[in-house]
Protein backbone atom coordinates (compact mmCIF):
# COMPACT_ATOMS: atom_id res chain seq x y z
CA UNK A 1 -10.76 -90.92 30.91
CA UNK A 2 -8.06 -92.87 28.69
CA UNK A 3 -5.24 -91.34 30.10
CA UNK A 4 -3.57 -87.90 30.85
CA UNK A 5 -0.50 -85.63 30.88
CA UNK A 6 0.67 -84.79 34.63
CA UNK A 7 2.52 -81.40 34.55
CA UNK A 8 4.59 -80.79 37.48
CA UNK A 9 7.06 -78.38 38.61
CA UNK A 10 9.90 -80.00 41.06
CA UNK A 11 12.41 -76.93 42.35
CA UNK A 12 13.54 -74.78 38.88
CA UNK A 13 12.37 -77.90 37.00
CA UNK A 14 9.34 -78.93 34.54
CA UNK A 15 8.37 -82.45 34.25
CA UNK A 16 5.58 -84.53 32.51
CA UNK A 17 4.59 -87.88 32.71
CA UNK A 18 2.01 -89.49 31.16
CA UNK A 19 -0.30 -91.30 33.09
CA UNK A 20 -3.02 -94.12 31.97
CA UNK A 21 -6.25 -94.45 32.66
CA UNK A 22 -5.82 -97.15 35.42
CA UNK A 23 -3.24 -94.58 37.12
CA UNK A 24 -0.32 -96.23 35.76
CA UNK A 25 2.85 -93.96 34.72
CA UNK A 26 3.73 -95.39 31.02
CA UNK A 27 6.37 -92.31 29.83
CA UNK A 28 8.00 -89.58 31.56
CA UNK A 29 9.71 -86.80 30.18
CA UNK A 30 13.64 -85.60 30.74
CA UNK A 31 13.29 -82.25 32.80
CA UNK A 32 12.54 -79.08 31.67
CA UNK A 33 14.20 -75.54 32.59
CA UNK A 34 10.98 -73.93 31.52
CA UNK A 35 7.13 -74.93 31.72
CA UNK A 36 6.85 -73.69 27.83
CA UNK A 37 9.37 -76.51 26.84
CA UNK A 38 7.39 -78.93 28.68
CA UNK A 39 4.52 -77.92 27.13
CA UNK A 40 6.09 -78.71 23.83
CA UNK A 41 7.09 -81.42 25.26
CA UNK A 42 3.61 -82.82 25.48
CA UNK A 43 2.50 -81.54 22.04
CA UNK A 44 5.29 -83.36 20.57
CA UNK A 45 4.43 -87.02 22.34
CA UNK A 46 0.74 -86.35 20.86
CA UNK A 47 2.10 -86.03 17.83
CA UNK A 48 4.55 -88.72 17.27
CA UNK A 49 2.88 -91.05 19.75
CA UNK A 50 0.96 -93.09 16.54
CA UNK A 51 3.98 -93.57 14.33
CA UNK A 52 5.47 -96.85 14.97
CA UNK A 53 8.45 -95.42 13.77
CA UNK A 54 8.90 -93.17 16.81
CA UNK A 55 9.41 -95.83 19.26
CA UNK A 56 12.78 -97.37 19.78
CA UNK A 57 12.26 -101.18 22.09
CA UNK A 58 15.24 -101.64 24.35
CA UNK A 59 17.06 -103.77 27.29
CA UNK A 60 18.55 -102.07 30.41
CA UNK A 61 21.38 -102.84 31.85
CA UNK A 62 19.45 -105.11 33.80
CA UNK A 63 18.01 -106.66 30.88
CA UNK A 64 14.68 -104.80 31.52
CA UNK A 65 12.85 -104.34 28.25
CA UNK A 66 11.69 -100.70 28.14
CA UNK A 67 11.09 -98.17 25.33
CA UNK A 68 11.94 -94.32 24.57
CA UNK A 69 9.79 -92.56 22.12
CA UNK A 70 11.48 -89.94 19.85
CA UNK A 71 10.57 -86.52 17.99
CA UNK A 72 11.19 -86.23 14.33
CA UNK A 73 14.24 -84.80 15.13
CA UNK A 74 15.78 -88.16 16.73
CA UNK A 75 15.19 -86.20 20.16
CA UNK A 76 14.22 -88.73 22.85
CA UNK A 77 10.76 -87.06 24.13
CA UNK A 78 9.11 -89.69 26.81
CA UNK A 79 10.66 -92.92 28.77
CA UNK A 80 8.75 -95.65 29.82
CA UNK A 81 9.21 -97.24 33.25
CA UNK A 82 10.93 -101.08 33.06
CA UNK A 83 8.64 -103.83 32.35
CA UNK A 84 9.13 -107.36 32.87
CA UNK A 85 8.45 -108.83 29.53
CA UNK A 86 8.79 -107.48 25.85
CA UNK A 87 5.44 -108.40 25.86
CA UNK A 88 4.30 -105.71 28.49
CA UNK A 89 6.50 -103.24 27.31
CA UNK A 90 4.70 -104.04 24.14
CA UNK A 91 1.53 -103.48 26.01
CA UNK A 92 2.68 -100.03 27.21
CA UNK A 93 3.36 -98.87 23.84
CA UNK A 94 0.22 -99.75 23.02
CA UNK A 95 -1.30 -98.13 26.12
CA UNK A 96 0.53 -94.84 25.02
CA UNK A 97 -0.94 -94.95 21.20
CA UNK A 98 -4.07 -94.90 22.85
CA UNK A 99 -3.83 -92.34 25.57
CA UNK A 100 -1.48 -89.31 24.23
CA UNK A 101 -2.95 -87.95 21.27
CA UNK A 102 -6.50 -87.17 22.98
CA UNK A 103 -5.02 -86.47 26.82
CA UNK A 104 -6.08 -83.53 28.56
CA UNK A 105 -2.78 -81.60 30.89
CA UNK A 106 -3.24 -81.37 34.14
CA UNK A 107 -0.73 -79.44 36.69
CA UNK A 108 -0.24 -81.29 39.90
């Protein structure tokens, strides 16, 4: 399996978090008051995930590099973890192109 979209429930909240094949996390979502917003959530990442357009490359405060990827509406939708080169944030963008738009969702 490339990869796939963890659906979890933590107190009132939804979350998702898209996980590669290797078990890496490479985006999480913001938290959700209901599961059908997660949901949408997730249909949105598989949608935007290919457009290179979607993903904004930045530096923490820390100087981490790390990327958000946004909906067509300028919404940020996923988060990636903090990497330790542009290069392998590169890499995770990559890895995210290639796992969301075919991912199966599976609760935990």
């Amino acid at each position: 399996m490339a990869g796939k979209f963890v659906l979890a429930k933590s107190g009132t909240a939804f979350r998702f978090t898209l996980v590669a094949g290797n078990a890496e996390k490479i985006l999480s979502s913001e938290s959700y008051t209901a599961k059908a917003g997660a949901t949408n959530g997730i249909e949105s990442v598989k949608k935007n995930a290919l457009d290179d357009a979607r993903y904004s490359k930045l530096l923490s405060k820390s100087n981490q590099p790390y990327f958000v990827l946004k909906a067509g509406n300028n919404e940020i939708i996923g988060t990636s973890q903090m990497y330790a080169s542009p290069e392998a944030r590169d890499k995770g963008i990559e890895a995210v192109k290639a796992a969301a738009p075919t991912a199966p969702v599976v609760e935990a």
